[in-house]
PDB file of N, CA and C in Angstrom:
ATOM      1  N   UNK A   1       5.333   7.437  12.212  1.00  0.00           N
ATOM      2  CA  UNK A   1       4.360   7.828  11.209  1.00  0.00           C
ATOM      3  C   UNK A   1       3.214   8.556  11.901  1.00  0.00           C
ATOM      4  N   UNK A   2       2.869   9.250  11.298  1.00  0.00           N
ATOM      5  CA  UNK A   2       1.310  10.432  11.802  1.00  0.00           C
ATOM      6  C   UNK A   2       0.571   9.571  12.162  1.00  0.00           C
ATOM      7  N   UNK A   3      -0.852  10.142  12.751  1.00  0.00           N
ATOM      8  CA  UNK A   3      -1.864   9.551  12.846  1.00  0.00           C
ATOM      9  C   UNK A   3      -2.255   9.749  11.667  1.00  0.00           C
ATOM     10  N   UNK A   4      -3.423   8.586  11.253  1.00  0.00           N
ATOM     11  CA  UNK A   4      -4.250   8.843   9.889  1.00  0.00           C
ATOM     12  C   UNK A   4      -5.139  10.461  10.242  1.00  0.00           C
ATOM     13  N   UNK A   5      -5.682  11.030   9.304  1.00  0.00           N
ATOM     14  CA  UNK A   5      -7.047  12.046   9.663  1.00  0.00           C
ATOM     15  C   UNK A   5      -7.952  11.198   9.544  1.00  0.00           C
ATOM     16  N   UNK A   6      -8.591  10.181   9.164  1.00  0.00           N
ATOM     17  CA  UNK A   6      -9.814   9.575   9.099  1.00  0.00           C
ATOM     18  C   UNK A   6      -9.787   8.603  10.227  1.00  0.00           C
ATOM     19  N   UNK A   7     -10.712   8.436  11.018  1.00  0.00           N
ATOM     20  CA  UNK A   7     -11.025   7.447  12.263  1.00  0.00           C
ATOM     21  C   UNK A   7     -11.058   6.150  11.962  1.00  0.00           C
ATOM     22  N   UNK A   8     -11.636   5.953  10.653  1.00  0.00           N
ATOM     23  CA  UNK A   8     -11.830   4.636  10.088  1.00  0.00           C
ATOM     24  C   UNK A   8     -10.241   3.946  10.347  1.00  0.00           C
ATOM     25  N   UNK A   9      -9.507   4.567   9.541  1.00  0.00           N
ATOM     26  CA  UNK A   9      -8.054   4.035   9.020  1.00  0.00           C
ATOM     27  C   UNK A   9      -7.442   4.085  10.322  1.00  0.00           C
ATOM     28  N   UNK A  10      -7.398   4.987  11.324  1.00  0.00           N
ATOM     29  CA  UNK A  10      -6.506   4.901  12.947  1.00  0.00           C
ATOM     30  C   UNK A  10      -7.213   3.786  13.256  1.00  0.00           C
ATOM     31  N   UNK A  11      -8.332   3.420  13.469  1.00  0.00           N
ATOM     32  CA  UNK A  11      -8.636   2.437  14.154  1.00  0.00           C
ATOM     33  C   UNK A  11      -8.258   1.468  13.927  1.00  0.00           C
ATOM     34  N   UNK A  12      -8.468   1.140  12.631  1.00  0.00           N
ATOM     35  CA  UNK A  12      -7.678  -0.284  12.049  1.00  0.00           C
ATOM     36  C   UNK A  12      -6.404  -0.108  11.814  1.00  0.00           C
ATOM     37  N   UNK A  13      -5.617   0.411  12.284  1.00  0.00           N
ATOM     38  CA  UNK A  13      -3.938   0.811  12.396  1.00  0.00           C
ATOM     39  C   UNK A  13      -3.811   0.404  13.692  1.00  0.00           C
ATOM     40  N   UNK A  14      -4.567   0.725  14.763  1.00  0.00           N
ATOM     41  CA  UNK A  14      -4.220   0.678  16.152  1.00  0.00           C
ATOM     42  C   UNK A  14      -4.466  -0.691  16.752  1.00  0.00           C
ATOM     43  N   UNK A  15      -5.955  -1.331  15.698  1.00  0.00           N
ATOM     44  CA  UNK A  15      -6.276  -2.454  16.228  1.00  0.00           C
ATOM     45  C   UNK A  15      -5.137  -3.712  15.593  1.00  0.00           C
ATOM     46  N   UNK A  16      -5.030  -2.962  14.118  1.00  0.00           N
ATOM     47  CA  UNK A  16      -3.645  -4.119  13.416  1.00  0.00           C
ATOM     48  C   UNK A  16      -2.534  -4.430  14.373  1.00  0.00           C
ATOM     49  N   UNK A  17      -2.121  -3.559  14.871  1.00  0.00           N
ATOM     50  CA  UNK A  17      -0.568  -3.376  15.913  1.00  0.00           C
ATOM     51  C   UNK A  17      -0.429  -4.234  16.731  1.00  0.00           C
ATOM     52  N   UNK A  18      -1.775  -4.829  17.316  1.00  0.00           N
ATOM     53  CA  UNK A  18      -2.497  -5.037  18.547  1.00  0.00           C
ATOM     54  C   UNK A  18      -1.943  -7.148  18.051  1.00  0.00           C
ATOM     55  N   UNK A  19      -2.317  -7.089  16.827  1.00  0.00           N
ATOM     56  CA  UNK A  19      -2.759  -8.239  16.492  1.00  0.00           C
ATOM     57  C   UNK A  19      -1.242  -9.003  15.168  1.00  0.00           C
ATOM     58  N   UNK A  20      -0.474  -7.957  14.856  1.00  0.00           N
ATOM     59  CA  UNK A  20       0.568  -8.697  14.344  1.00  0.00           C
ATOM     60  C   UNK A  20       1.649  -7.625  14.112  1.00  0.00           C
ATOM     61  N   UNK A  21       2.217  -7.553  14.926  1.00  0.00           N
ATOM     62  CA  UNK A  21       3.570  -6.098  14.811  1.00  0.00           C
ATOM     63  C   UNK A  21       4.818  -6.032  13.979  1.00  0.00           C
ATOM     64  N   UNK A  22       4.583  -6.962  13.252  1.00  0.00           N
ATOM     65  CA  UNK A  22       5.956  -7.331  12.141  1.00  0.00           C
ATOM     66  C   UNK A  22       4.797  -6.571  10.845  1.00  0.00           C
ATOM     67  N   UNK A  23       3.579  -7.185  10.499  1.00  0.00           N
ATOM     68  CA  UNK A  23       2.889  -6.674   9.286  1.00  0.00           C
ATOM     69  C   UNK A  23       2.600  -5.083   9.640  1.00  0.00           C
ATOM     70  N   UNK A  24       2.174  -5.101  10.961  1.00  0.00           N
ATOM     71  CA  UNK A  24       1.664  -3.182  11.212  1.00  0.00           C
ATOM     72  C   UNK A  24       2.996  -2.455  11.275  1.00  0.00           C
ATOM     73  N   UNK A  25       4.183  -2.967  11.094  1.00  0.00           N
ATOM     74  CA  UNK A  25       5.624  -2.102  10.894  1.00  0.00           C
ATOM     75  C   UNK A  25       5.877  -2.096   9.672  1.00  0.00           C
ATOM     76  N   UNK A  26       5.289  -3.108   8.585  1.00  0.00           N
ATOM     77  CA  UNK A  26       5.423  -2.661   7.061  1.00  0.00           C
ATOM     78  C   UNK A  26       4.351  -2.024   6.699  1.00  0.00           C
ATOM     79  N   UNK A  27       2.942  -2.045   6.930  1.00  0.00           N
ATOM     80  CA  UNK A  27       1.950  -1.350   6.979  1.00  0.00           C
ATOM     81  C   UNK A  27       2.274   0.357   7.042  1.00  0.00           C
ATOM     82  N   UNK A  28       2.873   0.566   8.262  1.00  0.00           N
ATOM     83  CA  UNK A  28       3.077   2.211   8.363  1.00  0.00           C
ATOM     84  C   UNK A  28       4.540   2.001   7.713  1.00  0.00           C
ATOM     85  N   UNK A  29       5.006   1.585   6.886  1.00  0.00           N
ATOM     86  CA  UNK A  29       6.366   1.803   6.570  1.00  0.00           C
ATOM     87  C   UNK A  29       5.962   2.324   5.397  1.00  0.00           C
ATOM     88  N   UNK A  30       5.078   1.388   4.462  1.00  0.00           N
ATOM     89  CA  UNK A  30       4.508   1.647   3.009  1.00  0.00           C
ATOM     90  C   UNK A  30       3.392   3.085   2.942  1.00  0.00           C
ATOM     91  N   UNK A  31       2.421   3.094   4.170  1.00  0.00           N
ATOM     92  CA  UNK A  31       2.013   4.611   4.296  1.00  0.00           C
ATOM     93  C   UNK A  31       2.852   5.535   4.759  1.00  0.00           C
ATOM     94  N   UNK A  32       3.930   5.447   5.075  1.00  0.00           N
ATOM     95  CA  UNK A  32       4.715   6.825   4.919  1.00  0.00           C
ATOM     96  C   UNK A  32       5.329   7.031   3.912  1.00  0.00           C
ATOM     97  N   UNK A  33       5.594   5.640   2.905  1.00  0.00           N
ATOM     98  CA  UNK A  33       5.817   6.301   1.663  1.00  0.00           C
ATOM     99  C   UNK A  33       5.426   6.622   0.591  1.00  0.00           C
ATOM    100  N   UNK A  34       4.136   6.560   1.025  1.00  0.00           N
ATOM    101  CA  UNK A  34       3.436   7.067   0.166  1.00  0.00           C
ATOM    102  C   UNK A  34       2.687   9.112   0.765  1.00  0.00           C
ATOM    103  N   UNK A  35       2.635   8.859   1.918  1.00  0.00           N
ATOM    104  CA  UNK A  35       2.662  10.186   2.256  1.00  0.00           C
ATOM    105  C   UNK A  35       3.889  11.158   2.237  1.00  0.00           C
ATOM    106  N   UNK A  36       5.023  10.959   1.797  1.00  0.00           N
ATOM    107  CA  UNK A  36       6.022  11.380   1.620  1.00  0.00           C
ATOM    108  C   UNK A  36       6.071  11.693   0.167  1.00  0.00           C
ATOM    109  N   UNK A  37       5.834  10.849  -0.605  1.00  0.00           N
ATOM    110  CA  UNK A  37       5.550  11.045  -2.243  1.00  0.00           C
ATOM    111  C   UNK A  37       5.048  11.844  -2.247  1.00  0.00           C
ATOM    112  N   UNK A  38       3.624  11.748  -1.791  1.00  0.00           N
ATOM    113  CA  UNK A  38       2.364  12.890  -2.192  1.00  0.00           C
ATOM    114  C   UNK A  38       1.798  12.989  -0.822  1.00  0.00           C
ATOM    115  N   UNK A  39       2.047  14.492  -0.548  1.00  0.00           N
ATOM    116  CA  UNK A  39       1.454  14.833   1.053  1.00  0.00           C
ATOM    117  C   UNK A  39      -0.083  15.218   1.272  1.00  0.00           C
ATOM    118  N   UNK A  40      -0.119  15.251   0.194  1.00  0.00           N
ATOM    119  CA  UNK A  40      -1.937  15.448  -0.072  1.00  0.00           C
ATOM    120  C   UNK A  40      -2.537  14.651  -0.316  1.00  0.00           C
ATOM    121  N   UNK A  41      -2.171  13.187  -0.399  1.00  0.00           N
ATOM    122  CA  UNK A  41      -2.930  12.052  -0.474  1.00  0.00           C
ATOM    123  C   UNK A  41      -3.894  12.154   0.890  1.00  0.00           C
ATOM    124  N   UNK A  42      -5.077  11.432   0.710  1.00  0.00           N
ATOM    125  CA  UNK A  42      -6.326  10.753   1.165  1.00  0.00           C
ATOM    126  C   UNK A  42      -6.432   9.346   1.157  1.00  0.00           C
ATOM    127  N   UNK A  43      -6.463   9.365   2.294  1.00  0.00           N
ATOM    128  CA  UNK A  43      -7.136   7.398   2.758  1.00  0.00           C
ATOM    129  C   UNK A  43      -8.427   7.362   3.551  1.00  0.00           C
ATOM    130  N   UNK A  44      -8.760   5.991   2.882  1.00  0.00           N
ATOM    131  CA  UNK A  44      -9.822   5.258   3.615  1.00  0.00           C
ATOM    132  C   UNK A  44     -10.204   4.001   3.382  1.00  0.00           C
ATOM    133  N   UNK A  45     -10.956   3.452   4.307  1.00  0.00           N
ATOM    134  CA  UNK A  45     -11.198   2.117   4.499  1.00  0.00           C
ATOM    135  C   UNK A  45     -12.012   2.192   3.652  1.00  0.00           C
ATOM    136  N   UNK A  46     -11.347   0.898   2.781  1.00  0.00           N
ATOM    137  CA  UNK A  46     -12.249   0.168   1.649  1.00  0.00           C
ATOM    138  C   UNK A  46     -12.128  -1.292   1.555  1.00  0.00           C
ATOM    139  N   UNK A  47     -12.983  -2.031   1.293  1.00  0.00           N
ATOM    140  CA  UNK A  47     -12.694  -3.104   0.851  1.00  0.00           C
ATOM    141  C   UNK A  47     -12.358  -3.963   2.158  1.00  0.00           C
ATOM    142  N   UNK A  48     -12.013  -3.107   2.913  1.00  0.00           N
ATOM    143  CA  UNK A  48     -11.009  -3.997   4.545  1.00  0.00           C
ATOM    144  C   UNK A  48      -9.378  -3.798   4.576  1.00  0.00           C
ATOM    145  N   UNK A  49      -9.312  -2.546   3.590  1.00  0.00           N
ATOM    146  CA  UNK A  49      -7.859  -2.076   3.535  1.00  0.00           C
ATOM    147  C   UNK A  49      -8.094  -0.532   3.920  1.00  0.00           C
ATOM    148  N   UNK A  50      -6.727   0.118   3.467  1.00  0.00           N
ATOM    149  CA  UNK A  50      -6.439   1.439   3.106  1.00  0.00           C
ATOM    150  C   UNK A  50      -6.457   1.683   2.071  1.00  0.00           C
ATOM    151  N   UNK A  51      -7.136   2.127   1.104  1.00  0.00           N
ATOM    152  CA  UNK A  51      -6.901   3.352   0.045  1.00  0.00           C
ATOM    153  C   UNK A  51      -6.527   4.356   0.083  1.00  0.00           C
ATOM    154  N   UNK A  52      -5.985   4.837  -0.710  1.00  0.00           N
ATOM    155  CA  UNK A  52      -5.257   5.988  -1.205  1.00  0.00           C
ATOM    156  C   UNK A  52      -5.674   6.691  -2.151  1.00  0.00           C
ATOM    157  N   UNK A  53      -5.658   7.991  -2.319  1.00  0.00           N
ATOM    158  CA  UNK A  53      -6.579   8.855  -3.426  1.00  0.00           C
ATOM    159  C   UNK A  53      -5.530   9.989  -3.569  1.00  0.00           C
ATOM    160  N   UNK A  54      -5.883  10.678  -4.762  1.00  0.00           N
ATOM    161  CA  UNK A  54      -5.405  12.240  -5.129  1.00  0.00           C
ATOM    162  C   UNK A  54      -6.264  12.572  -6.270  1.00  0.00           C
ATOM    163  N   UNK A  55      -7.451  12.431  -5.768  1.00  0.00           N
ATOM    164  CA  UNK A  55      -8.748  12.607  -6.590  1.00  0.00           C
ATOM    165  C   UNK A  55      -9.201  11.814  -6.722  1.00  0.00           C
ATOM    166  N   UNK A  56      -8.764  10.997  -7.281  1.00  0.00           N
ATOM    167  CA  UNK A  56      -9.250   9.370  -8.055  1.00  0.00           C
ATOM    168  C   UNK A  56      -8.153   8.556  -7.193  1.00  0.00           C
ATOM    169  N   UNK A  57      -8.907   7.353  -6.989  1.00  0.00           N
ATOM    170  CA  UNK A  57      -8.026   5.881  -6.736  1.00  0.00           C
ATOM    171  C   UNK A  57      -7.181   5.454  -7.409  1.00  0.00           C
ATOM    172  N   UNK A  58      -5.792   5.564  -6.173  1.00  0.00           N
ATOM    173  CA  UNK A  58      -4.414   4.649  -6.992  1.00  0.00           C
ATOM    174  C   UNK A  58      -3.970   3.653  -6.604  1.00  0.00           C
ATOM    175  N   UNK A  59      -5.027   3.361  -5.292  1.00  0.00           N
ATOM    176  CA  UNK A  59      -4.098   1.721  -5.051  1.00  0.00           C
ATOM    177  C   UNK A  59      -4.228   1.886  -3.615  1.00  0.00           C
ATOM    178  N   UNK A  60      -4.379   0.600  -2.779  1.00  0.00           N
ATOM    179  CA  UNK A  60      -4.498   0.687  -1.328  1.00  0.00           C
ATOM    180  C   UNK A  60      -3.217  -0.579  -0.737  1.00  0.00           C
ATOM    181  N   UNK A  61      -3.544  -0.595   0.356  1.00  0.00           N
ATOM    182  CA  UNK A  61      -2.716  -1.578   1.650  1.00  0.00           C
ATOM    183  C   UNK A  61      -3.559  -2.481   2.189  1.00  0.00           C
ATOM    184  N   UNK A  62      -3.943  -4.223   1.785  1.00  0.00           N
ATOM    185  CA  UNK A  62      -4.568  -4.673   2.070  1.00  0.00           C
ATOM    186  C   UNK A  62      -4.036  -5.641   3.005  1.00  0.00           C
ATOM    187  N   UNK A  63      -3.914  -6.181   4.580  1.00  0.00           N
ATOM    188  CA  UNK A  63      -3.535  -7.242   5.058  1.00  0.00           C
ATOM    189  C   UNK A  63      -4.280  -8.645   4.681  1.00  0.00           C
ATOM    190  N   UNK A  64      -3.222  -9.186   4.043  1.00  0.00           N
ATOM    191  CA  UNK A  64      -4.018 -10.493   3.979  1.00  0.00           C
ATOM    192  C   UNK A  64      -2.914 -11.389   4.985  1.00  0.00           C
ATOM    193  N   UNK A  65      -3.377 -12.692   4.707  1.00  0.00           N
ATOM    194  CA  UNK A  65      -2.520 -13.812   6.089  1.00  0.00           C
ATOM    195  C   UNK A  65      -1.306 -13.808   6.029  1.00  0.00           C
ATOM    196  N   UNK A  66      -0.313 -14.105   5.082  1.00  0.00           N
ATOM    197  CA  UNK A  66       0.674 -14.275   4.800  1.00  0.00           C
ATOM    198  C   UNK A  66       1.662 -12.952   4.663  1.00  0.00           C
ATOM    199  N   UNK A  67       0.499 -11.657   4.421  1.00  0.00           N
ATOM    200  CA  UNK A  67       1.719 -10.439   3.195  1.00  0.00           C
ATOM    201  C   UNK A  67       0.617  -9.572   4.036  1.00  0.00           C
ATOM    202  N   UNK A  68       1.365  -8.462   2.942  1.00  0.00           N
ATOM    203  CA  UNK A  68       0.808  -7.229   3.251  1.00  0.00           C
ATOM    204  C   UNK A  68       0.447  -7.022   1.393  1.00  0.00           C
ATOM    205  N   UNK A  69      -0.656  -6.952   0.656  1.00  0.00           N
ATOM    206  CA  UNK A  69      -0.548  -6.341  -0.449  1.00  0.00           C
ATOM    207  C   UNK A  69      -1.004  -4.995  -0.798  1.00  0.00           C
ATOM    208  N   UNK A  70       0.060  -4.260  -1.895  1.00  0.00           N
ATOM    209  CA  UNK A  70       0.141  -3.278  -2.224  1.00  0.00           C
ATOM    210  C   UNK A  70      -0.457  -2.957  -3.714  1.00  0.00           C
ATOM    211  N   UNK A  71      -1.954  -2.740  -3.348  1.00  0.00           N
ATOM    212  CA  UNK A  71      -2.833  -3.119  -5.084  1.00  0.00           C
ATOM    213  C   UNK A  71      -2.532  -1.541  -5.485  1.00  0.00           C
ATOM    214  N   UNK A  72      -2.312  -1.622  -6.953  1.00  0.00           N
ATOM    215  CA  UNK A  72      -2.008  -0.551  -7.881  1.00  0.00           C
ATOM    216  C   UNK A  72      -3.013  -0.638  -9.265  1.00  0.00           C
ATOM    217  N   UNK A  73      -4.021   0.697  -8.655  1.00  0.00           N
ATOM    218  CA  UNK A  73      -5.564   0.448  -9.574  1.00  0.00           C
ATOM    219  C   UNK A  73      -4.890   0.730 -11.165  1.00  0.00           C
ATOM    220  N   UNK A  74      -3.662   1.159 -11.510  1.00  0.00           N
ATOM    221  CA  UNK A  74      -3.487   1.140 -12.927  1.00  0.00           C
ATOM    222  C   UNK A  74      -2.067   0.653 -12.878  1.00  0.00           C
ATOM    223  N   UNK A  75      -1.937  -0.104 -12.276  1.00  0.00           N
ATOM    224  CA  UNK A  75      -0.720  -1.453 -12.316  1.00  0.00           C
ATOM    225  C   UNK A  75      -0.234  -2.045 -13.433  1.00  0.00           C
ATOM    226  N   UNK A  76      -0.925  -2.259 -14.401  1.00  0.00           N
ATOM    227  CA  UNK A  76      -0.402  -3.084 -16.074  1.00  0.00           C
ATOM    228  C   UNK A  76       0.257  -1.905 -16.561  1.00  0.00           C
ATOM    229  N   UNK A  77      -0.339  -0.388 -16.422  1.00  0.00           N
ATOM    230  CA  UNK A  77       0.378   0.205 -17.004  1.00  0.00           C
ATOM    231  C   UNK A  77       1.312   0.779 -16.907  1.00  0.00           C
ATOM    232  N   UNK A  78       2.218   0.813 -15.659  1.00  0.00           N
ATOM    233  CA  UNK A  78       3.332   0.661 -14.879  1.00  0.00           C
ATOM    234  C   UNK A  78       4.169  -0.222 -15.414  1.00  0.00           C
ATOM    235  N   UNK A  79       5.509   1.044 -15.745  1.00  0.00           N
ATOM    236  CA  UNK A  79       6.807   0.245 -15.881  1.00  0.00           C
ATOM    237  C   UNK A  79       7.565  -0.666 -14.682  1.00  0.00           C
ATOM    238  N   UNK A  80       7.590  -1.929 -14.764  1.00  0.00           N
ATOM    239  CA  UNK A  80       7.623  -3.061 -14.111  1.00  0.00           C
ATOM    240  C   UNK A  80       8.863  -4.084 -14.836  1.00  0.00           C
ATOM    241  N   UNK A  81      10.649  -3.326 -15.107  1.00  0.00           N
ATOM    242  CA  UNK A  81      11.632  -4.024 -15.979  1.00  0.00           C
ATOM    243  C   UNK A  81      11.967  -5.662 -14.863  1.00  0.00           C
ATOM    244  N   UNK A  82      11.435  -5.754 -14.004  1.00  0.00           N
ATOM    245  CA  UNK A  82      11.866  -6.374 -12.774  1.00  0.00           C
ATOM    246  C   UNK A  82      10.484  -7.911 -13.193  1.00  0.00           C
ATOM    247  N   UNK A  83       9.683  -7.419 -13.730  1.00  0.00           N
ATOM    248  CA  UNK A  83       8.166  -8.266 -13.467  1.00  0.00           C
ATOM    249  C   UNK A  83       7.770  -8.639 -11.983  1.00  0.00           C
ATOM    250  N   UNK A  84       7.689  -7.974 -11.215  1.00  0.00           N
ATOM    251  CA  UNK A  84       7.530  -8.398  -9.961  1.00  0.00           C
ATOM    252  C   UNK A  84       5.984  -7.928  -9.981  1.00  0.00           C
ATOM    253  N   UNK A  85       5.493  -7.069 -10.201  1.00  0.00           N
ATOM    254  CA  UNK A  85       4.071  -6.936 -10.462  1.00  0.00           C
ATOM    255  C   UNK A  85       2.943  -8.077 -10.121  1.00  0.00           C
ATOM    256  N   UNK A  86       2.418  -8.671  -9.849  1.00  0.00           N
ATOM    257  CA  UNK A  86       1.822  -9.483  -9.689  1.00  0.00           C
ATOM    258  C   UNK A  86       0.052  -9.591 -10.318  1.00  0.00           C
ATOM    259  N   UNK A  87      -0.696  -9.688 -11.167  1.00  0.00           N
ATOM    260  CA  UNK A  87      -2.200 -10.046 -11.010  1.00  0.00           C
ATOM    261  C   UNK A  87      -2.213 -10.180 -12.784  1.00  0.00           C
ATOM    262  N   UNK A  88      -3.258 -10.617 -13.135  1.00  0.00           N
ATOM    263  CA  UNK A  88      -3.280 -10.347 -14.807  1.00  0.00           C
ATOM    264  C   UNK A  88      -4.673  -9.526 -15.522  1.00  0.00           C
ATOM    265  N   UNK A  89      -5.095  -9.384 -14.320  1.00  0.00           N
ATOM    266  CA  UNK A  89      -6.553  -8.106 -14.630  1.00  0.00           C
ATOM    267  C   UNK A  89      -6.065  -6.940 -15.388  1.00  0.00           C
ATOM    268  N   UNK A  90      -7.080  -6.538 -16.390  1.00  0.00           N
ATOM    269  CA  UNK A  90      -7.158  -5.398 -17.462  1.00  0.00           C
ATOM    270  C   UNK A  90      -6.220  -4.025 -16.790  1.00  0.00           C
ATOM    271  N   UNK A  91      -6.275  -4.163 -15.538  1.00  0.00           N
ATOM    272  CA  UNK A  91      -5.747  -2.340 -14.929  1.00  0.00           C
ATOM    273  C   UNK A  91      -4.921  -3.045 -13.630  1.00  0.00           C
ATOM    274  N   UNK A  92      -5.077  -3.634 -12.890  1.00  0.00           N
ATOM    275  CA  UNK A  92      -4.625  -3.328 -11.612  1.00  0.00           C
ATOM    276  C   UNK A  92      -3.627  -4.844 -11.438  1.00  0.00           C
ATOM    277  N   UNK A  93      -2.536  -4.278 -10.325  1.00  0.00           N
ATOM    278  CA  UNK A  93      -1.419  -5.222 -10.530  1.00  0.00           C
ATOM    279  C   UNK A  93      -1.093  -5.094  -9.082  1.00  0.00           C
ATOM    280  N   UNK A  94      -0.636  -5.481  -8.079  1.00  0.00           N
ATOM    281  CA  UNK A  94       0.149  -5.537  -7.082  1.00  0.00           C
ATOM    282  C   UNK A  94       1.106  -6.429  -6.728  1.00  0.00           C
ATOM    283  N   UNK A  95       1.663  -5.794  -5.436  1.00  0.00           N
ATOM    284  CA  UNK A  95       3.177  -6.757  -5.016  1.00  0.00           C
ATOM    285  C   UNK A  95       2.434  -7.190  -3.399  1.00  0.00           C
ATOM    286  N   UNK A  96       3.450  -8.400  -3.305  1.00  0.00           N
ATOM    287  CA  UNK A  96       2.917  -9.172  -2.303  1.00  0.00           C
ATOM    288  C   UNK A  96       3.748  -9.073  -1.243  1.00  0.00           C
ATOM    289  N   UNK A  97       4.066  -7.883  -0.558  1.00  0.00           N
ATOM    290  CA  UNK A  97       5.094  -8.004   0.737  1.00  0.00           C
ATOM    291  C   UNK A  97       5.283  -8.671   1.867  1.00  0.00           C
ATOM    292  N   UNK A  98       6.201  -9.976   2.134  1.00  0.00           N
ATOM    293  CA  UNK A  98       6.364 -10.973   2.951  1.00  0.00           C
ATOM    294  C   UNK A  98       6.694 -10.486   4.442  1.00  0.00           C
ATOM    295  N   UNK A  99       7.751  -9.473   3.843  1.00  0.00           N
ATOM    296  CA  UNK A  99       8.573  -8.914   5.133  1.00  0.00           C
ATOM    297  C   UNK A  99       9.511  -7.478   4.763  1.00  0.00           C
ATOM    298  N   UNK A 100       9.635  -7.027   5.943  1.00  0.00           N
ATOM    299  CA  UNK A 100      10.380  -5.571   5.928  1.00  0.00           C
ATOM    300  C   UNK A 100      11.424  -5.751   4.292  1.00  0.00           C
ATOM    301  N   UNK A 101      11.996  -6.308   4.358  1.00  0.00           N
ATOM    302  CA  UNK A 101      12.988  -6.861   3.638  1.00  0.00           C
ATOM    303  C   UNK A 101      12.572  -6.692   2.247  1.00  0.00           C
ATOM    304  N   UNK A 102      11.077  -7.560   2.067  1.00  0.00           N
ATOM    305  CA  UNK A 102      10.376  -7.157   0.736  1.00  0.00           C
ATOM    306  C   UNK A 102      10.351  -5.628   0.219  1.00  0.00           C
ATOM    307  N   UNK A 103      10.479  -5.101   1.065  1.00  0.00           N
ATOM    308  CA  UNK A 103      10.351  -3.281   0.232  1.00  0.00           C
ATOM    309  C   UNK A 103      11.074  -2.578  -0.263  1.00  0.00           C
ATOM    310  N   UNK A 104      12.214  -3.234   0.014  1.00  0.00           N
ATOM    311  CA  UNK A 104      13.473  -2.866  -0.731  1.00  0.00           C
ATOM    312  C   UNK A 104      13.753  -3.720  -2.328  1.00  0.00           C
ATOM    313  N   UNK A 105      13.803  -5.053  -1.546  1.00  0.00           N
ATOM    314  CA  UNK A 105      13.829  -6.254  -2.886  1.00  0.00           C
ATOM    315  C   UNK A 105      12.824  -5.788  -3.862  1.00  0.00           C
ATOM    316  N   UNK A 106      11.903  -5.914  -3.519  1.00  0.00           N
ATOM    317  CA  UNK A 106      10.603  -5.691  -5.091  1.00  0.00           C
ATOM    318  C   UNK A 106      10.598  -3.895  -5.340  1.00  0.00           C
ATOM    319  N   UNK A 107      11.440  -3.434  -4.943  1.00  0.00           N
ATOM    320  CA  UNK A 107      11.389  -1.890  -4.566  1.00  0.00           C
ATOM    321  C   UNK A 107      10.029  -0.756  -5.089  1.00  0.00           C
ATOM    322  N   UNK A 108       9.147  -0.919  -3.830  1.00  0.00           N
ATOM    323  CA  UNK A 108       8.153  -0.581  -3.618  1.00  0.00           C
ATOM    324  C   UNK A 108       7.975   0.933  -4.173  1.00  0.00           C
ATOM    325  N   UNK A 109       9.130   1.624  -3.971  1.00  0.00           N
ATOM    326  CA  UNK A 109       9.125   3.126  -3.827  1.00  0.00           C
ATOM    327  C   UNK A 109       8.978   3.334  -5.192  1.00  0.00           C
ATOM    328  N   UNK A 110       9.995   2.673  -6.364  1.00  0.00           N
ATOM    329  CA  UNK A 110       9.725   3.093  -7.844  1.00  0.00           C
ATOM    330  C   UNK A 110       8.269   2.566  -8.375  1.00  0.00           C
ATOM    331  N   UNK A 111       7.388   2.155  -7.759  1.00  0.00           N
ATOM    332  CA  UNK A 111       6.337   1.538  -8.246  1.00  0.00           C
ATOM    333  C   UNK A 111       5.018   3.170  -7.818  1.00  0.00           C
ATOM    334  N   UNK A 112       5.490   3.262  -6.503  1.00  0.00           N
ATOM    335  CA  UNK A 112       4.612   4.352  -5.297  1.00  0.00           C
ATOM    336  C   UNK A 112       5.040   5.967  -6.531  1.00  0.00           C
ATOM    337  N   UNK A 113       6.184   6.268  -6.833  1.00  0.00           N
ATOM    338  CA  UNK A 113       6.209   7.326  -7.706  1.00  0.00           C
ATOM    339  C   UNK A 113       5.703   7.285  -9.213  1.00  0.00           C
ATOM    340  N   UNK A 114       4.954   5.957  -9.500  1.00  0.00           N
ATOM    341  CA  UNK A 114       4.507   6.139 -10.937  1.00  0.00           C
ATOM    342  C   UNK A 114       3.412   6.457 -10.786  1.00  0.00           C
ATOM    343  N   UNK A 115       2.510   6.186  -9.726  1.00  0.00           N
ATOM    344  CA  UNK A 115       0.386   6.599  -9.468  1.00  0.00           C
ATOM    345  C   UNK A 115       0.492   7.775  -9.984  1.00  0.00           C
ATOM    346  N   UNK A 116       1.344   9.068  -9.984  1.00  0.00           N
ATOM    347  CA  UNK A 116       0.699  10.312 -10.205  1.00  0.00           C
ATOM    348  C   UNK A 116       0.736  10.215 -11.912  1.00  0.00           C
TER     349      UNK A 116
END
């Protein structure tokens, strides 16, 4: 996967790697597919994640202890025939990725082509 363009986001990519290499291999697995979707996407550190933009906010890569989550700022309104979706807030929904394995199972990619 590329380097990020923003310093913010390499740094905390380089320092993640450093500190758990099973989550920083789904980490750049899920930002390349999302830079592959849309090559003109924009990231930055928010919150203590990655965001993602194409004008407006669609959802970032947050490490938490257990997962990697994949928040989707208009998530409820995402076709979801599977319910794997996860949160019950007015707009935003994410999936909770355990392991490599998770990105296929909850299949991340049909979720990553609905933001536009």
């Amino acid at each position: 996967m590329k380097k990020s363009k923003d310093e913010k986001v390499q740094k905390f990519l380089d320092e993640f790697k450093e500190l758990d290499t099973e989550k920083s291999r789904i980490l750049q697995h899920l930002r390349k597919m999302v830079f592959t979707q849309y090559p003109k996407v924009s990231e930055r550190m928010m919150y203590g994640g990655i965001m993602f933009s194409l004008g407006e906010d669609f959802g970032g890569l947050f490490a938490r202890k257990n997962h990697i989550s994949f928040e989707f700022s208009r998530g409820a309104s995402m076709k979801d025939p599977e319910k794997v979706l996860e949160g019950t807030g007015e707009l935003r929904r994410h999936l909770k990725i355990k392991s490599f394995e998770d990105i296929k199972d909850l299949n991340v990619d049909y979720f990553v082509k609905q933001v536009s």
